[in-house]
PDB file of N, CA and C in Angstrom:
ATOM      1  N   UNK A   1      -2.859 -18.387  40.542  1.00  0.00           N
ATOM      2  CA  UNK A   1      -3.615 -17.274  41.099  1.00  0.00           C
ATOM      3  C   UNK A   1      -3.794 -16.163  40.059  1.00  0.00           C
ATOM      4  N   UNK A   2      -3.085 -15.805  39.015  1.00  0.00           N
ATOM      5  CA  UNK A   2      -2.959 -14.776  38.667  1.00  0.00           C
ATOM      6  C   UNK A   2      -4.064 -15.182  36.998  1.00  0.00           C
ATOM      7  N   UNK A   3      -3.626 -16.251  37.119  1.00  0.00           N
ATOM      8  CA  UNK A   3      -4.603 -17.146  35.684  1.00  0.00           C
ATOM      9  C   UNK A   3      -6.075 -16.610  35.993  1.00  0.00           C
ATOM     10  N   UNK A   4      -6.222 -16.877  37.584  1.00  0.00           N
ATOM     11  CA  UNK A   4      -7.734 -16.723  38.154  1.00  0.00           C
ATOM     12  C   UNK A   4      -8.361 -15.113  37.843  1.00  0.00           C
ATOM     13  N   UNK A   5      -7.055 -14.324  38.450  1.00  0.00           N
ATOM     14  CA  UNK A   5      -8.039 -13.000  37.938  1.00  0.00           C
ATOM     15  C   UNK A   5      -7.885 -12.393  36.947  1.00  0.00           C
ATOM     16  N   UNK A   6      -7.004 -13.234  35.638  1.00  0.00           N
ATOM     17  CA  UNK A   6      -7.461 -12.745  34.190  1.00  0.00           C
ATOM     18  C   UNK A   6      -8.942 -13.044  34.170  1.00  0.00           C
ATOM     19  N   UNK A   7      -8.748 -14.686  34.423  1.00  0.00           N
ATOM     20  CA  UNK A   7     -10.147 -15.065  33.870  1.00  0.00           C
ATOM     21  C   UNK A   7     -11.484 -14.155  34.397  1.00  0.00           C
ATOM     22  N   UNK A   8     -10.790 -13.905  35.881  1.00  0.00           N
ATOM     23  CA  UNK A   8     -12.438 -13.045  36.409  1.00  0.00           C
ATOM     24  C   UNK A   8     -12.496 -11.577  35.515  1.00  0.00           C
ATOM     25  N   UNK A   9     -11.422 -11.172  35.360  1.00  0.00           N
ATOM     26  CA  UNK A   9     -11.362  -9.565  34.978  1.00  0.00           C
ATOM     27  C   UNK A   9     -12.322 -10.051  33.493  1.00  0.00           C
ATOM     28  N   UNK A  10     -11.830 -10.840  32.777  1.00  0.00           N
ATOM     29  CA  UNK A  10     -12.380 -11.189  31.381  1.00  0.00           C
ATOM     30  C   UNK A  10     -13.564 -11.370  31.857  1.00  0.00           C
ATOM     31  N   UNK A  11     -13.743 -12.051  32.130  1.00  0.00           N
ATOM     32  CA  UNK A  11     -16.099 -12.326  32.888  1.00  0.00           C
ATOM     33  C   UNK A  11     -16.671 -11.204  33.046  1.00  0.00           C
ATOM     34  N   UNK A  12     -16.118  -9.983  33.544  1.00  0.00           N
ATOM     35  CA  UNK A  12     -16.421  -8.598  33.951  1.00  0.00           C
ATOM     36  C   UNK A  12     -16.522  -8.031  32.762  1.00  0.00           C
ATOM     37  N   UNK A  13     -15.793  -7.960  31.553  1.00  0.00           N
ATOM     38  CA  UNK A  13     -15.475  -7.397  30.487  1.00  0.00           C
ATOM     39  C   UNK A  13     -16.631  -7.668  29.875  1.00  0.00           C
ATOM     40  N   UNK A  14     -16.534  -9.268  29.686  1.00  0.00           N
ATOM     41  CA  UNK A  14     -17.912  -9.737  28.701  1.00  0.00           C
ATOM     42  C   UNK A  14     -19.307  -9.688  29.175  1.00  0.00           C
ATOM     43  N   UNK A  15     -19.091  -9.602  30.452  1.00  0.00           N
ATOM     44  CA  UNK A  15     -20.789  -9.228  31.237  1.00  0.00           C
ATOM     45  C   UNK A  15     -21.084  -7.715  30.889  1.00  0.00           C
ATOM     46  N   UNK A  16     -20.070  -6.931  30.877  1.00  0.00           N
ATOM     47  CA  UNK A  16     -20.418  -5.747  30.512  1.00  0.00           C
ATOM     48  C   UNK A  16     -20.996  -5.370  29.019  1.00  0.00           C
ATOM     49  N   UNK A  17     -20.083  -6.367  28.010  1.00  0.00           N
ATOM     50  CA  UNK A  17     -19.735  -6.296  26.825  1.00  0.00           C
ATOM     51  C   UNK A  17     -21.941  -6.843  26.398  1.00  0.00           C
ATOM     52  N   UNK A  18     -22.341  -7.565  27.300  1.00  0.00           N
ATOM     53  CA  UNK A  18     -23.212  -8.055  27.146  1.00  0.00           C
ATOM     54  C   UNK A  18     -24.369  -7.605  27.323  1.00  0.00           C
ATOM     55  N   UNK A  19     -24.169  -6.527  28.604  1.00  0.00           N
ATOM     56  CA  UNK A  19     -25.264  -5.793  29.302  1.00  0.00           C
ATOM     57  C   UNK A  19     -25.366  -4.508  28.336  1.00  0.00           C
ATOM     58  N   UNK A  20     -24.243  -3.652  27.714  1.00  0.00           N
ATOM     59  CA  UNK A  20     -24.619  -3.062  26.607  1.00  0.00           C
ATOM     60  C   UNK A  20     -25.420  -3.627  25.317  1.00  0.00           C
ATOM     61  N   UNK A  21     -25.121  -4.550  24.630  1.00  0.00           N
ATOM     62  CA  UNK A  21     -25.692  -4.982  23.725  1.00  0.00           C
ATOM     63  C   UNK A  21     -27.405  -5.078  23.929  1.00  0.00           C
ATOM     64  N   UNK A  22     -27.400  -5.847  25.359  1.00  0.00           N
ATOM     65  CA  UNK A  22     -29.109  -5.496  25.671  1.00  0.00           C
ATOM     66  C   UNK A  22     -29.805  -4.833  25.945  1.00  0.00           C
ATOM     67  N   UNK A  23     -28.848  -3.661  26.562  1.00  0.00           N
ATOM     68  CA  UNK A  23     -29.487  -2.148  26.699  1.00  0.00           C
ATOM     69  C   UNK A  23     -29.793  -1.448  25.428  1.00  0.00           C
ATOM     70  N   UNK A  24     -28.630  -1.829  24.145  1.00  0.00           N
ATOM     71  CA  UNK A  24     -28.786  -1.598  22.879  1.00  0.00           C
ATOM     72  C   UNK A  24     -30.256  -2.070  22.418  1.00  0.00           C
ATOM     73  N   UNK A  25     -30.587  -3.239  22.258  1.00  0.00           N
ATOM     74  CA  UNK A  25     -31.520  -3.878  22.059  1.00  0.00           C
ATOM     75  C   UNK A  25     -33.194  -3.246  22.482  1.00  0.00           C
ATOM     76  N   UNK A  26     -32.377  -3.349  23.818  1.00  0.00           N
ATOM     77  CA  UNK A  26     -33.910  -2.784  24.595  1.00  0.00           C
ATOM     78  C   UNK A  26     -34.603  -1.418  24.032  1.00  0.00           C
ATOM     79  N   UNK A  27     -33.448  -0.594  24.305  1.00  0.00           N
ATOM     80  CA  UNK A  27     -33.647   0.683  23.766  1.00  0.00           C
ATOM     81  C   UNK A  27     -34.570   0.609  22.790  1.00  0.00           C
ATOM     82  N   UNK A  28     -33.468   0.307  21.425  1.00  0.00           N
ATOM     83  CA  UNK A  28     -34.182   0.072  20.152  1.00  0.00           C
ATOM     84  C   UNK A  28     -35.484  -0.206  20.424  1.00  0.00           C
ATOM     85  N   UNK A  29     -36.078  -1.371  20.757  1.00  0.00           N
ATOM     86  CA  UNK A  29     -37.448  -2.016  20.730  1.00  0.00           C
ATOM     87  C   UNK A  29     -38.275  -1.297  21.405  1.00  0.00           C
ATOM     88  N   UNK A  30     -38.135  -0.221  22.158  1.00  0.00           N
ATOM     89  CA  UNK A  30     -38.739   0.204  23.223  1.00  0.00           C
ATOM     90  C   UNK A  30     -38.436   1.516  22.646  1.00  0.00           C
ATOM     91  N   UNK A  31     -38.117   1.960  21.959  1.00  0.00           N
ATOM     92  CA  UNK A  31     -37.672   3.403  21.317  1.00  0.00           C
ATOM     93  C   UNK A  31     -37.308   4.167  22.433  1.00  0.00           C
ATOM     94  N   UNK A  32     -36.581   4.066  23.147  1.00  0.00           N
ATOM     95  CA  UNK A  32     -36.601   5.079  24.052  1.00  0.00           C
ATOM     96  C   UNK A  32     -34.836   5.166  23.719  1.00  0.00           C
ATOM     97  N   UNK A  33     -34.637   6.422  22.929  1.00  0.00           N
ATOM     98  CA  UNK A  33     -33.214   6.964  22.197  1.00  0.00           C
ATOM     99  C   UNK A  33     -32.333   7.185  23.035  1.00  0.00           C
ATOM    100  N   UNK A  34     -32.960   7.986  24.286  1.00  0.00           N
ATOM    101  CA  UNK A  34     -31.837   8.347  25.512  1.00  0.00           C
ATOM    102  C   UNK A  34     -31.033   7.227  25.813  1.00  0.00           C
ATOM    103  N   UNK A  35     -31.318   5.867  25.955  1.00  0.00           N
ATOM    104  CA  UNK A  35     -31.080   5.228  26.579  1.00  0.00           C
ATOM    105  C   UNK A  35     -29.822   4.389  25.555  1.00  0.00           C
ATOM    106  N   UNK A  36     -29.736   4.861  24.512  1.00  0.00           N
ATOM    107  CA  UNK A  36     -28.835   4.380  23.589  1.00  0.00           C
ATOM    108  C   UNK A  36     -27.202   5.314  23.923  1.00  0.00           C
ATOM    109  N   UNK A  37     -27.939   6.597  24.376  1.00  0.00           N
ATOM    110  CA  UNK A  37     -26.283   7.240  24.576  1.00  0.00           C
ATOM    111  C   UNK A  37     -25.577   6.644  26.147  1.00  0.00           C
ATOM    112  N   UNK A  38     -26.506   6.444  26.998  1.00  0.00           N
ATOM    113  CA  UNK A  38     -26.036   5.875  28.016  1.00  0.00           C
ATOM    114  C   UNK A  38     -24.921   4.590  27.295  1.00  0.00           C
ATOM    115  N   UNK A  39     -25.439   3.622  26.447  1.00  0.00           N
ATOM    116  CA  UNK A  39     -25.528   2.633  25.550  1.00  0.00           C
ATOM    117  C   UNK A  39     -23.868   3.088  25.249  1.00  0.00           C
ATOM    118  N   UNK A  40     -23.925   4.025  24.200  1.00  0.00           N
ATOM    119  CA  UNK A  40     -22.600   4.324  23.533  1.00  0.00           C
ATOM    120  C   UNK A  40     -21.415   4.480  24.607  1.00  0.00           C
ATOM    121  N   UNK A  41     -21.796   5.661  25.657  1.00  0.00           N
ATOM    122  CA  UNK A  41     -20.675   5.715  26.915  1.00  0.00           C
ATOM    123  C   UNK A  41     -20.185   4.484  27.288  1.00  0.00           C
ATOM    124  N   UNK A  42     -20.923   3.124  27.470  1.00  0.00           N
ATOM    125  CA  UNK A  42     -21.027   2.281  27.724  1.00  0.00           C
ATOM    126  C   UNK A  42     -19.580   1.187  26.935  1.00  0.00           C
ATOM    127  N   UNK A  43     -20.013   1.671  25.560  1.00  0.00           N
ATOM    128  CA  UNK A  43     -19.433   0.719  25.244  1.00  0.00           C
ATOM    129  C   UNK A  43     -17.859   1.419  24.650  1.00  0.00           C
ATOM    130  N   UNK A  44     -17.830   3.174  24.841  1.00  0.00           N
ATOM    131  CA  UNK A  44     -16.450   3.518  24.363  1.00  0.00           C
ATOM    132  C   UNK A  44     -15.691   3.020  25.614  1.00  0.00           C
ATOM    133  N   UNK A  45     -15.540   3.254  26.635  1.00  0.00           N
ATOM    134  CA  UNK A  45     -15.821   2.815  27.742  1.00  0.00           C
ATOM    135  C   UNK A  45     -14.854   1.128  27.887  1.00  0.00           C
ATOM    136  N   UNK A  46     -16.149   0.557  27.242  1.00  0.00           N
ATOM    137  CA  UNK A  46     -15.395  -1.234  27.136  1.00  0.00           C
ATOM    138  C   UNK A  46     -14.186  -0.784  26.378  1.00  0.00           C
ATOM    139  N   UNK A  47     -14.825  -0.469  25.247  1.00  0.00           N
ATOM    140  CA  UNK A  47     -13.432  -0.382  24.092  1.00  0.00           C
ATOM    141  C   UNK A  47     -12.096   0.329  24.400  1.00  0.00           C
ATOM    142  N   UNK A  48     -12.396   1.300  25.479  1.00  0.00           N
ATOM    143  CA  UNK A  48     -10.790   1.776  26.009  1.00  0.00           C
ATOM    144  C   UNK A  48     -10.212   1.098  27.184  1.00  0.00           C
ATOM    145  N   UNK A  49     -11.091   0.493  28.132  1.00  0.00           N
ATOM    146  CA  UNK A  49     -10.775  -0.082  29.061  1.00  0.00           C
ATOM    147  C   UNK A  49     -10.532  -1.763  28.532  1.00  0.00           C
ATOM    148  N   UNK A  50     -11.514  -2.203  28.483  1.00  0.00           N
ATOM    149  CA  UNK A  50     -11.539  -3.653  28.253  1.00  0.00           C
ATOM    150  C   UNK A  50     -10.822  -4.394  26.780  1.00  0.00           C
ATOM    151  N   UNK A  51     -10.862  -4.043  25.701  1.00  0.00           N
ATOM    152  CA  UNK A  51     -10.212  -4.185  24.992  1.00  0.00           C
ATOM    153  C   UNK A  51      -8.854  -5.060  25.090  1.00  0.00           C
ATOM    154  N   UNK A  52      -7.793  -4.900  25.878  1.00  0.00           N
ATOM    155  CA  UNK A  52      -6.528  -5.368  26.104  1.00  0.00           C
ATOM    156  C   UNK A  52      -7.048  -6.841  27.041  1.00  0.00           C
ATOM    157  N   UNK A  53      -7.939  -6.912  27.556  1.00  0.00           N
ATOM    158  CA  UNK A  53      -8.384  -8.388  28.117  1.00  0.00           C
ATOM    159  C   UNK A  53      -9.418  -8.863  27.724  1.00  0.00           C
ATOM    160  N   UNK A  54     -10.073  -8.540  26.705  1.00  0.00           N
ATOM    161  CA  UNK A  54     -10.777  -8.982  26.247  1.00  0.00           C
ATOM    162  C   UNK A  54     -10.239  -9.816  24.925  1.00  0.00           C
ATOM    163  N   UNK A  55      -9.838  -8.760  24.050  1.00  0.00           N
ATOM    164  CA  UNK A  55      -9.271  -9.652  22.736  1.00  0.00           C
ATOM    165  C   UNK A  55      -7.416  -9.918  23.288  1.00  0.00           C
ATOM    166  N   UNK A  56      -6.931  -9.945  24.082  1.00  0.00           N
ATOM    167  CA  UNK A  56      -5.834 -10.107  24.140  1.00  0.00           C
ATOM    168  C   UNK A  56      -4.747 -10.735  23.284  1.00  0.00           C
ATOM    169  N   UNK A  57      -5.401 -12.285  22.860  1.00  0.00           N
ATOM    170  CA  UNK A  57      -4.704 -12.782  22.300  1.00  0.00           C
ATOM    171  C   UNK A  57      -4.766 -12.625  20.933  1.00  0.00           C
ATOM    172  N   UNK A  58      -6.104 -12.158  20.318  1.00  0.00           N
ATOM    173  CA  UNK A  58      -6.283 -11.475  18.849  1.00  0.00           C
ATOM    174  C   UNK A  58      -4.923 -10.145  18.896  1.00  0.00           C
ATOM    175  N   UNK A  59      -4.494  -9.105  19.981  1.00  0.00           N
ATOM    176  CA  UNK A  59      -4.150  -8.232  19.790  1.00  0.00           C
ATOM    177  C   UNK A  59      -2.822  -8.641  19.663  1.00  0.00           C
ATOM    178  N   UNK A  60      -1.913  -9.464  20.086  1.00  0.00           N
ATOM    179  CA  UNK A  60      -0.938 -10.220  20.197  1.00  0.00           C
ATOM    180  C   UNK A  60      -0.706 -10.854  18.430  1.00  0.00           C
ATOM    181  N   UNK A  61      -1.458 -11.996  18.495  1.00  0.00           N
ATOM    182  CA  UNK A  61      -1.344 -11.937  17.143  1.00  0.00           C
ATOM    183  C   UNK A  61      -1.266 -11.346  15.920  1.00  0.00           C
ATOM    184  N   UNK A  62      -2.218 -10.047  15.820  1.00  0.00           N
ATOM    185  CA  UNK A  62      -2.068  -8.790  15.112  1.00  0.00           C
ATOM    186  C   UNK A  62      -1.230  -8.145  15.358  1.00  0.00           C
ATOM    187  N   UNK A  63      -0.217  -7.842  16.518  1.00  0.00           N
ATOM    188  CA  UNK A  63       0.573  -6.916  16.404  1.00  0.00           C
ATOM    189  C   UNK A  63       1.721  -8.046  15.783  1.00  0.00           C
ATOM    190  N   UNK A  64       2.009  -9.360  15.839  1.00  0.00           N
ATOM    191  CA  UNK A  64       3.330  -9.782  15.651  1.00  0.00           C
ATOM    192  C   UNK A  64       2.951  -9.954  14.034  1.00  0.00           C
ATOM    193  N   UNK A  65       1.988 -10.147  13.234  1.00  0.00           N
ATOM    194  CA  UNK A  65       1.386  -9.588  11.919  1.00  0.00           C
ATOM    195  C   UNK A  65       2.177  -8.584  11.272  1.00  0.00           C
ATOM    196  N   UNK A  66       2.034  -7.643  12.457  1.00  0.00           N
ATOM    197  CA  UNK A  66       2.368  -6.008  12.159  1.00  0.00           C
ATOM    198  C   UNK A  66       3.559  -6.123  11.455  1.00  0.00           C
ATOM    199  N   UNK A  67       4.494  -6.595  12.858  1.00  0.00           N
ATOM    200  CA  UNK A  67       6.058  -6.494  12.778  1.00  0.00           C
ATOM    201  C   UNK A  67       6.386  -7.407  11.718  1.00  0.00           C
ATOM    202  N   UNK A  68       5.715  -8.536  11.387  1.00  0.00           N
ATOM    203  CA  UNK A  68       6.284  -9.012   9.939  1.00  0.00           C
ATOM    204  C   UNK A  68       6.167  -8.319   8.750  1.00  0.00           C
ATOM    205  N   UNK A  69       5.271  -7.760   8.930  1.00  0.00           N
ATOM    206  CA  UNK A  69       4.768  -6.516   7.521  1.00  0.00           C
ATOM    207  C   UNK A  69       6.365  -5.554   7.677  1.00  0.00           C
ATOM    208  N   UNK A  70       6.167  -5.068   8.658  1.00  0.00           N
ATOM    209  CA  UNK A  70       7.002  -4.296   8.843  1.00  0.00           C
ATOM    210  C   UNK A  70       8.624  -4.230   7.977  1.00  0.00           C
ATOM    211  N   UNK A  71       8.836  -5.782   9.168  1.00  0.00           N
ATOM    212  CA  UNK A  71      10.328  -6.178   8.607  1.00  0.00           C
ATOM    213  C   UNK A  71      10.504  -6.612   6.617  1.00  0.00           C
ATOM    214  N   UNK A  72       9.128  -7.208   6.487  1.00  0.00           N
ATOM    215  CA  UNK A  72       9.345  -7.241   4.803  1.00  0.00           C
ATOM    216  C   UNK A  72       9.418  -5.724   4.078  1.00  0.00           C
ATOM    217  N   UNK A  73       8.370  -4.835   4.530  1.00  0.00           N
ATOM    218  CA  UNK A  73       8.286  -3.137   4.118  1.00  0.00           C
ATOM    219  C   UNK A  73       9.812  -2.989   3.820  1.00  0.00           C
ATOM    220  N   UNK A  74      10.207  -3.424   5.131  1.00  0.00           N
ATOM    221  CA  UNK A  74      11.937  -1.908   5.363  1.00  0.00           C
ATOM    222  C   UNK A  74      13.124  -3.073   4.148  1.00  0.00           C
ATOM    223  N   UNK A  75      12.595  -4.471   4.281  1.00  0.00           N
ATOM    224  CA  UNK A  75      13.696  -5.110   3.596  1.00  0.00           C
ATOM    225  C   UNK A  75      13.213  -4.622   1.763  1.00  0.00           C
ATOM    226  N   UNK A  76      12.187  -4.241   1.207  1.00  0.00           N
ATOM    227  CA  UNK A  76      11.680  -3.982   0.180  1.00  0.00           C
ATOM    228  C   UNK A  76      12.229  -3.213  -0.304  1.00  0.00           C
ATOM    229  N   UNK A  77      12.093  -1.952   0.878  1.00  0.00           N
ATOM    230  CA  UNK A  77      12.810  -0.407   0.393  1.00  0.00           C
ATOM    231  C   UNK A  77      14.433  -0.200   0.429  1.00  0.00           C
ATOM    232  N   UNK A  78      14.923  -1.195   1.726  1.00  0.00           N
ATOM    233  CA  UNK A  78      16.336  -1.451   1.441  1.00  0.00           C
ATOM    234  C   UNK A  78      16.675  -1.740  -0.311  1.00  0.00           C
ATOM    235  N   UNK A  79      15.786  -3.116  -0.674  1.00  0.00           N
ATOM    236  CA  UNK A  79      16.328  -3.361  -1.768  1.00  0.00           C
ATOM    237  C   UNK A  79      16.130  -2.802  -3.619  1.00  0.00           C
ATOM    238  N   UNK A  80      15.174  -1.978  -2.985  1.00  0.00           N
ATOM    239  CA  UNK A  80      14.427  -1.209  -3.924  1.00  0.00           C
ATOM    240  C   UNK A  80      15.536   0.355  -4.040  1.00  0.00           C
ATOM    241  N   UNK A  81      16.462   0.343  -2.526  1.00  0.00           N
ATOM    242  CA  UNK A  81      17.025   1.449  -2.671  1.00  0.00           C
ATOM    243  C   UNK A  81      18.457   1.289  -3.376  1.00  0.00           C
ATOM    244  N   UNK A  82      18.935  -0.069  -3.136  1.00  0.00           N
ATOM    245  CA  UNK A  82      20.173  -0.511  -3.541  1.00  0.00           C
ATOM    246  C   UNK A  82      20.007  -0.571  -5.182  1.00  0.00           C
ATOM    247  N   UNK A  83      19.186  -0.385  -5.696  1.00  0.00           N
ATOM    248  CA  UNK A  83      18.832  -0.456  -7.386  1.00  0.00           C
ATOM    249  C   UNK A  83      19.862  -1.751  -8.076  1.00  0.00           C
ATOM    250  N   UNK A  84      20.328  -2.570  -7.415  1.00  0.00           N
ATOM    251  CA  UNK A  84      20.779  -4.296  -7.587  1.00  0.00           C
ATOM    252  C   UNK A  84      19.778  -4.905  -7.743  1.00  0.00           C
ATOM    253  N   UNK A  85      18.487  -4.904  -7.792  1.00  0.00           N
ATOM    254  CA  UNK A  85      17.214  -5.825  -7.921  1.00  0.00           C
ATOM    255  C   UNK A  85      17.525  -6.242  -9.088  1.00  0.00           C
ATOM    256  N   UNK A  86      17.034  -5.184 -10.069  1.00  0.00           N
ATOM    257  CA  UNK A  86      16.920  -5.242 -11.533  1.00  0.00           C
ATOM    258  C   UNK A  86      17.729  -4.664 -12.574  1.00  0.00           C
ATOM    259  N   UNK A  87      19.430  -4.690 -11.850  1.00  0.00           N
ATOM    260  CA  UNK A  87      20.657  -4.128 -13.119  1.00  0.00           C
ATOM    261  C   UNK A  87      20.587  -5.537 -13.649  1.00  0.00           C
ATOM    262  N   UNK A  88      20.996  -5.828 -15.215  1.00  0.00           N
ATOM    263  CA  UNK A  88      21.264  -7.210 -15.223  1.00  0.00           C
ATOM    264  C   UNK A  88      22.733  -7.148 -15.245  1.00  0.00           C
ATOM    265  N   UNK A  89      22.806  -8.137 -15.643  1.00  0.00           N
ATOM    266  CA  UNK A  89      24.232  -8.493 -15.538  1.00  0.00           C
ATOM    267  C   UNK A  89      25.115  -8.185 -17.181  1.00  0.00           C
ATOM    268  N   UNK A  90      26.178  -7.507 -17.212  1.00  0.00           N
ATOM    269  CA  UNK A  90      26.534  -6.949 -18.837  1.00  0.00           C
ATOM    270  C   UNK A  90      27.581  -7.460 -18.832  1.00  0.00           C
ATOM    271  N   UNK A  91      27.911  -8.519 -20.037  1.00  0.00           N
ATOM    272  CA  UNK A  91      28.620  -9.178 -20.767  1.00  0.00           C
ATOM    273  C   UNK A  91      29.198  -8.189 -21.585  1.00  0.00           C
TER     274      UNK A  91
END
């Protein structure tokens, strides 16, 4: 059940995601400019709302990206702070 209304919420997202783009379109071809800010509301709109079900699994993947960056960053500066990288060794 719950599979069902990702999938519908996602259909909603991309119908929207879709109906801007052609309002984009239209506009343009039809020069009529007003109709592009409707356009923009439109799509900050998707991008704050829809976003998290739309790319979900892109955002998932990018954030666990993140945290590997992350954990190499802090192990870098750990070892960059311990100045043991590059003493050599004195005979």
């Amino acid at each position: 059940m719950r599979h069902k209304k990702e999938e519908v919420e996602k259909m909603k997202w991309m119908g929207l995601l879709f109906l801007a783009l052609a309002l984009f379109l239209i506009a343009l071809s039809t020069k009529i400019y007003a109709l592009n800010i409707f356009v923009i509301g439109l799509s900050l709109y998707i991008y704050d709302k829809g976003d998290r079900i739309l790319f979900k699994e892109y955002n998932e993947y990018r954030n666990r990206k993140i945290e590997d960056v992350e954990v190499v960053r802090e192990a870098t500066i750990t070892a960059l702070q311990s100045k043991k990288l590059f003493k050599m060794k004195e005979e």
